[in-house]
C-alpha atoms as a PDB file:
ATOM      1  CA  UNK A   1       0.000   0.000   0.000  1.00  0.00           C
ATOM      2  CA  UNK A   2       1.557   3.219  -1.048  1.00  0.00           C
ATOM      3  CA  UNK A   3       1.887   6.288   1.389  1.00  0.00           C
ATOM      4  CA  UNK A   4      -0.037   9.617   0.567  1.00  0.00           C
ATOM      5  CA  UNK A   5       2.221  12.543   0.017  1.00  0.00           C
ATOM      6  CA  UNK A   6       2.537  14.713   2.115  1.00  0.00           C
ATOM      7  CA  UNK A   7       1.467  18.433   1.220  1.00  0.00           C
ATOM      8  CA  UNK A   8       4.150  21.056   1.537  1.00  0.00           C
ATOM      9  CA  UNK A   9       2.909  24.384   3.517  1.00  0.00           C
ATOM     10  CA  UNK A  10       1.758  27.407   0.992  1.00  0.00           C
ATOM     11  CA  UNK A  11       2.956  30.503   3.121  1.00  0.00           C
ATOM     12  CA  UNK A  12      -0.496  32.510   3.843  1.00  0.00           C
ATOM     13  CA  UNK A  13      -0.968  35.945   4.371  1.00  0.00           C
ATOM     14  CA  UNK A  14      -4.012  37.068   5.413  1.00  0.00           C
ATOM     15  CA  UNK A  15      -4.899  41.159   4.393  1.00  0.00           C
ATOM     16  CA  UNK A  16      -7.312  42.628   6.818  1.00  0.00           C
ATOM     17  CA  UNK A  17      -8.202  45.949   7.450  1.00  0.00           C
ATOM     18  CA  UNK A  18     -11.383  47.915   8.333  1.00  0.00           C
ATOM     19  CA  UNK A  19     -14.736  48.364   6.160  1.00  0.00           C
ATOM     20  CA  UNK A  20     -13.351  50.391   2.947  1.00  0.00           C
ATOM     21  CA  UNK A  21      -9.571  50.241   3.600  1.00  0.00           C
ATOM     22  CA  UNK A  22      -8.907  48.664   0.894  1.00  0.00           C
ATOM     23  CA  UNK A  23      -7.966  45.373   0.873  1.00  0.00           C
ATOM     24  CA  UNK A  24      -9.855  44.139  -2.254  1.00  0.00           C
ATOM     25  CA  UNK A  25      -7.860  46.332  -3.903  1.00  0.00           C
ATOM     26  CA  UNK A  26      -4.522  45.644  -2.764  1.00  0.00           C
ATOM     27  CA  UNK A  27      -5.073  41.574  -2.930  1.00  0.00           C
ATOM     28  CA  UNK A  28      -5.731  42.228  -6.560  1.00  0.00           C
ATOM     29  CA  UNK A  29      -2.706  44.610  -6.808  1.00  0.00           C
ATOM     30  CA  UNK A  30      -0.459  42.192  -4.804  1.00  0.00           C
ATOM     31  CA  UNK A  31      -1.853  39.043  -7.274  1.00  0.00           C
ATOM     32  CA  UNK A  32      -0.938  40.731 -10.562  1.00  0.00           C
ATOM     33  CA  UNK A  33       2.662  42.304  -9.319  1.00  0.00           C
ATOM     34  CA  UNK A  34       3.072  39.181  -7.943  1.00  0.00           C
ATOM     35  CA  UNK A  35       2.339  37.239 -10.841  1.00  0.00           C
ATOM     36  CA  UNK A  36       4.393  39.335 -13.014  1.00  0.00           C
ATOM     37  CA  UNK A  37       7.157  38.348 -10.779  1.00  0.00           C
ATOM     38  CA  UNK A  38       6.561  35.288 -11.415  1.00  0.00           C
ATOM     39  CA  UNK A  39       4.568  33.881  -8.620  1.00  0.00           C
ATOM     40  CA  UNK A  40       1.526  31.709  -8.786  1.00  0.00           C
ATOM     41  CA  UNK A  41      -0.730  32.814  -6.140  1.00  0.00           C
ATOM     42  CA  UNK A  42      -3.859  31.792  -5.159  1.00  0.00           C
ATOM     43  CA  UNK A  43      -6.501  33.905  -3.201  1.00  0.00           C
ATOM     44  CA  UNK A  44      -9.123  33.231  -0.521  1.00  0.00           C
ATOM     45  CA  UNK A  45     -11.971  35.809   0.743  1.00  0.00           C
ATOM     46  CA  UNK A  46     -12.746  35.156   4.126  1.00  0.00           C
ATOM     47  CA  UNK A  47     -16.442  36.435   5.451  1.00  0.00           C
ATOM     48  CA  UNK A  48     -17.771  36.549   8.313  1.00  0.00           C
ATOM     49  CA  UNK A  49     -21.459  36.874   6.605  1.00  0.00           C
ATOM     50  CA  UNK A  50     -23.566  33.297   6.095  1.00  0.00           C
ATOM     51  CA  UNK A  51     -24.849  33.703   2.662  1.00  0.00           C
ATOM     52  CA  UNK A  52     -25.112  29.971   0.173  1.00  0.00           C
ATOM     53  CA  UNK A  53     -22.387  30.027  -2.535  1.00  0.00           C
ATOM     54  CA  UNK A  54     -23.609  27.119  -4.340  1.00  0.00           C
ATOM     55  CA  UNK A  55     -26.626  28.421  -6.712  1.00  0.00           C
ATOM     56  CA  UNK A  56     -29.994  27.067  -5.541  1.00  0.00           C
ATOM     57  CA  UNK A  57     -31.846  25.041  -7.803  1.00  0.00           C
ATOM     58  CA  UNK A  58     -28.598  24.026 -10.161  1.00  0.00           C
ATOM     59  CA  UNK A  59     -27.458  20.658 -10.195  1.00  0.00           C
ATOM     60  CA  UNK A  60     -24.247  20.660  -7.216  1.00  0.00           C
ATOM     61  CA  UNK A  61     -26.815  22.728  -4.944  1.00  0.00           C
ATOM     62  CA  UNK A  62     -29.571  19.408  -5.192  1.00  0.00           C
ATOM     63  CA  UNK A  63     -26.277  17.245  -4.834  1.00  0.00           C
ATOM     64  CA  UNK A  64     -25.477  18.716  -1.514  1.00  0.00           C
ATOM     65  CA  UNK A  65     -29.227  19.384  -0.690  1.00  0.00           C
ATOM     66  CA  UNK A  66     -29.640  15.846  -0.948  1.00  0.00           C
ATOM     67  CA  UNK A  67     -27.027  14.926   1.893  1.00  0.00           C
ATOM     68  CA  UNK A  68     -23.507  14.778  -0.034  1.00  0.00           C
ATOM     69  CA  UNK A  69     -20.629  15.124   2.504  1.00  0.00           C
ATOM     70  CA  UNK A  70     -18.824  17.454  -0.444  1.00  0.00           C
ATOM     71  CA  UNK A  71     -19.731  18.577  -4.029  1.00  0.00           C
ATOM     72  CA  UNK A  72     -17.294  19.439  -6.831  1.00  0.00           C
ATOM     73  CA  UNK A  73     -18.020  20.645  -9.623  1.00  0.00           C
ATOM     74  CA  UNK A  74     -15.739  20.024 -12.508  1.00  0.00           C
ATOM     75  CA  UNK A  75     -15.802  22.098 -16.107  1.00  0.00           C
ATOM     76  CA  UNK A  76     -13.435  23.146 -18.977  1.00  0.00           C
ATOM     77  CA  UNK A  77     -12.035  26.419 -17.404  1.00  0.00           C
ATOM     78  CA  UNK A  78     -12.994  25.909 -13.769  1.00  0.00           C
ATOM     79  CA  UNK A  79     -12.944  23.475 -10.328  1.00  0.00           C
ATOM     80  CA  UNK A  80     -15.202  23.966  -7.357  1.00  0.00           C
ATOM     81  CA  UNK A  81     -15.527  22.321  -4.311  1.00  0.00           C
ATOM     82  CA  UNK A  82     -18.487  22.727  -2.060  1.00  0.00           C
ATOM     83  CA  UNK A  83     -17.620  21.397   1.388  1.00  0.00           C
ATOM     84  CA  UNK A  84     -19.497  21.876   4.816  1.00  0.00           C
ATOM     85  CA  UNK A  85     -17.788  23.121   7.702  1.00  0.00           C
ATOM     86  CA  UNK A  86     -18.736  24.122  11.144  1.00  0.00           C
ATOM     87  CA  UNK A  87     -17.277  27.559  11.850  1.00  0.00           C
ATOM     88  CA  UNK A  88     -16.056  27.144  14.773  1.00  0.00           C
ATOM     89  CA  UNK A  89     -13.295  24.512  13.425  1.00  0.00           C
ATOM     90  CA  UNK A  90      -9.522  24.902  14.661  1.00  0.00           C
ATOM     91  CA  UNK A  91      -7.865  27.664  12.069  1.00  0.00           C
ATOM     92  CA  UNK A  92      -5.497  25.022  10.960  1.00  0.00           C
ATOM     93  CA  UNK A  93      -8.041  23.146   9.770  1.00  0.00           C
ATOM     94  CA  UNK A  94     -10.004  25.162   8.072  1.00  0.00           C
ATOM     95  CA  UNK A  95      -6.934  26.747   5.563  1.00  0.00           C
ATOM     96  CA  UNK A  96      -5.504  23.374   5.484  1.00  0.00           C
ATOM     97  CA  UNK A  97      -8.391  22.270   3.143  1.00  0.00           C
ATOM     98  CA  UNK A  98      -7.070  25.156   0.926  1.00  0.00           C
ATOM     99  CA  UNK A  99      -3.347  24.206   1.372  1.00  0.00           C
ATOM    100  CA  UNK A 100      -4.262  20.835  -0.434  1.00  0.00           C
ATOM    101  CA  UNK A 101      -5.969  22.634  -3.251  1.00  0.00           C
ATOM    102  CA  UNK A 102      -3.501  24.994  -3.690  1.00  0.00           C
ATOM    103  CA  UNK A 103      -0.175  22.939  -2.725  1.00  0.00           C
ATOM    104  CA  UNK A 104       0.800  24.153  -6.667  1.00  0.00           C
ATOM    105  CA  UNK A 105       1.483  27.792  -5.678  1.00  0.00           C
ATOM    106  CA  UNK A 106       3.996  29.539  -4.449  1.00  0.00           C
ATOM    107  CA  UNK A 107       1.837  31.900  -1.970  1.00  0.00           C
ATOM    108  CA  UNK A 108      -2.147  31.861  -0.715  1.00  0.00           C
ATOM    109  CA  UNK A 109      -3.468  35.841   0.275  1.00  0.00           C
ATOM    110  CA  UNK A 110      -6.229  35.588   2.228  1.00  0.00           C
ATOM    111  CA  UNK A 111      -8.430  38.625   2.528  1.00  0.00           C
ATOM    112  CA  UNK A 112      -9.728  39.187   5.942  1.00  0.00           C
ATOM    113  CA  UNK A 113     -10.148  36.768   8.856  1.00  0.00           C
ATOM    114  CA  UNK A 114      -8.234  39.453  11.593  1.00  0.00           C
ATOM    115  CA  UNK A 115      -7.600  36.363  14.306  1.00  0.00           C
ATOM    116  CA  UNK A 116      -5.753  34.128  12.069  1.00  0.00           C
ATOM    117  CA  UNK A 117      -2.696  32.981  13.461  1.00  0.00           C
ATOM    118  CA  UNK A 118      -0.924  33.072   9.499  1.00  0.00           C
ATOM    119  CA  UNK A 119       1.039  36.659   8.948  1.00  0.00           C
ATOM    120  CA  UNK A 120      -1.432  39.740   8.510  1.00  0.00           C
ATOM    121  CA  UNK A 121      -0.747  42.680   6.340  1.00  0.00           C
ATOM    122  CA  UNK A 122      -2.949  45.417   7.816  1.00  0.00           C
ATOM    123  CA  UNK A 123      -4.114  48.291   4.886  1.00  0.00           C
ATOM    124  CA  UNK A 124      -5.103  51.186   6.821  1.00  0.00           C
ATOM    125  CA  UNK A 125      -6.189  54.896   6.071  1.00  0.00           C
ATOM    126  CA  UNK A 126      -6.309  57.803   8.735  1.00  0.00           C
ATOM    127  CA  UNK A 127      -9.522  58.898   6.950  1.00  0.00           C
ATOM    128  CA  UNK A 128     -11.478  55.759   7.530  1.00  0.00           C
ATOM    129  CA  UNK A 129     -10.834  55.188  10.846  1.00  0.00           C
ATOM    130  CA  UNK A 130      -8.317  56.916  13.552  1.00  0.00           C
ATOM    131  CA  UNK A 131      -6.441  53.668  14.807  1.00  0.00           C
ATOM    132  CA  UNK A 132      -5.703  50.992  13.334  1.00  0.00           C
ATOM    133  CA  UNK A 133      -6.453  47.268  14.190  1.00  0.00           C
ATOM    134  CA  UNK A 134      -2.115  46.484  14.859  1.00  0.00           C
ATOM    135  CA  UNK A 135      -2.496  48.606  17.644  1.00  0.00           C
ATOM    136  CA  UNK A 136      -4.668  46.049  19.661  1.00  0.00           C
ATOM    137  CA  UNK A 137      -4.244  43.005  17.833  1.00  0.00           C
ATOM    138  CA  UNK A 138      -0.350  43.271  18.368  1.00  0.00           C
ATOM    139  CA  UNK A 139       0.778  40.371  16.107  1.00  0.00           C
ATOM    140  CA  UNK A 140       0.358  42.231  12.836  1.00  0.00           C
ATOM    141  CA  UNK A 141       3.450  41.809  11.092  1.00  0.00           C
ATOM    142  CA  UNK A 142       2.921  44.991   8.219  1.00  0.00           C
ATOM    143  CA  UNK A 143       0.836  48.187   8.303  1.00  0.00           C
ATOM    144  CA  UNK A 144       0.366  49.285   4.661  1.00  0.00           C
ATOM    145  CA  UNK A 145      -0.403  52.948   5.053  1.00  0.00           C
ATOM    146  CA  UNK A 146       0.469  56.601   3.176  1.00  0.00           C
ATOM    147  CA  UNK A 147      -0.125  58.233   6.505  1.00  0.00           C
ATOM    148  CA  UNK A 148       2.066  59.063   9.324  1.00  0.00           C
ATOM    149  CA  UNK A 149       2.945  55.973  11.707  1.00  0.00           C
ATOM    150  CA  UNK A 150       0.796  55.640  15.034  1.00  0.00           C
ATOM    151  CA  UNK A 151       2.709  56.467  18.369  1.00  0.00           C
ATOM    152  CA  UNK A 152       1.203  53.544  19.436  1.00  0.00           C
ATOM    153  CA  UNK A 153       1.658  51.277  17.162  1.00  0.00           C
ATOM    154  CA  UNK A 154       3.870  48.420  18.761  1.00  0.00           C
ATOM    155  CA  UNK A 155       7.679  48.692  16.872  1.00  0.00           C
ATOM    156  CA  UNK A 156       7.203  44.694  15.994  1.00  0.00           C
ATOM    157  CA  UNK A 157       4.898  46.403  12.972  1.00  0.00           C
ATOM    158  CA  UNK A 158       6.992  47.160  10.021  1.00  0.00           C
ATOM    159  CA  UNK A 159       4.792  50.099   8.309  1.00  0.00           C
ATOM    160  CA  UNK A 160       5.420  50.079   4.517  1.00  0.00           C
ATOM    161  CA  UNK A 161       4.209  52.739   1.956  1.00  0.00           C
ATOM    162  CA  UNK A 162       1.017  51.769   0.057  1.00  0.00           C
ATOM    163  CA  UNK A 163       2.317  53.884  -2.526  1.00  0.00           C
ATOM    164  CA  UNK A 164       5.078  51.824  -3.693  1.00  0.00           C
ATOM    165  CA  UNK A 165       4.103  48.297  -2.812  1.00  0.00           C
ATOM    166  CA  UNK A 166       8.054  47.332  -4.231  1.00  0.00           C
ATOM    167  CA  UNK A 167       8.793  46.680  -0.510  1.00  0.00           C
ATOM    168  CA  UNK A 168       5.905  44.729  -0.008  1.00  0.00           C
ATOM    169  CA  UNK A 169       6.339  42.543  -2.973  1.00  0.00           C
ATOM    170  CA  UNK A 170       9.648  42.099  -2.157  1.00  0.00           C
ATOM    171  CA  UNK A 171       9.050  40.650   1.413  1.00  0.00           C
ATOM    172  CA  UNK A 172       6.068  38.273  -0.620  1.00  0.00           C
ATOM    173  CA  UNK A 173       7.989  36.696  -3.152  1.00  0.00           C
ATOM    174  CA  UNK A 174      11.003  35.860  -0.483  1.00  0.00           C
ATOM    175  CA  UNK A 175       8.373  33.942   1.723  1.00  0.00           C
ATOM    176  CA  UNK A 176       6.995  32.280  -1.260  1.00  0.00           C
ATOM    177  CA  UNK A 177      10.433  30.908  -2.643  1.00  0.00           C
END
């Protein structure tokens, strides 16, 4: 009986930030720099929200409807996979689904999920909100800001410009190699 392989780690980075920050925005800047580097990264949206993302009434939804443990749906151009999960599952659980789909990249960005243990990029704007989330949830690793630094933010934060994302990129593609 042969052994299943095991799956190598993707490094995952998780973007969070407040409502209208901008973190849509800089996942999708961050995958196309990235990928012009060269990297092949793959993206999750994490959401708090319960909302079905399987279409009612098409095929997969009357699968799982029906009492499948997991649906996939397979075409030309695209894979799905349709899997139940209680929320409150450990966090290395939950991503580690994802690490197995996406053990072919080189980097996952996840965009939200604040508590995740992974490294967090925080994009932050003095105009949105005054304070930023690093300065309670202390294990930020990167503030991505054009404004001044916070007094208070703890000096284990790097803060990098959101202008130039170069440094940004740079510190991506190293944990990715």
């Amino acid at each position: 009986m042969s052994e299943v392989p095991s799956i190598r780690q993707v490094p995952r980075w998780h973007i969070v930030g407040r409502k209208n920050s901008g973190k849509t925005t800089l996942v999708c800047e961050l995958v196309q720099q990235l990928t012009d580097r060269g990297v092949k990264v793959a993206t999750i949206k994490h959401t708090h929200h319960q909302h079905e993302l399987d279409t009612p009434g098409k095929d997969s939804h009357k699968h799982r409807e029906s009492g499948a443990a997991g649906v996939g749906i397979l075409s030309a151009q695209m894979t799905a996979a349709f899997v139940p999960v209680q929320r409150d599952e450990d966090e290395a659980v939950r991503y580690a689904r994802f690490n197995v789909m996406f053990s072919d990249c080189d980097i996952i960005l996840v965009e939200g999920d604040l508590h995740a243990t992974a490294k967090r990029i925080e994009v932050w704007r003095a105009a949105n909100n005054p304070q930023p989330y690093a300065i309670e949830h202390r294990n930020i690793d990167v503030l991505i800001t054009d404004d001044e630094r916070p007094s208070e933010l703890p000096s284990s934060c790097d803060v990098l410009p959101r202008a130039d994302l170069s440094p940004l990129l740079d510190r991506l593609a190293q944990t990715s190699e």
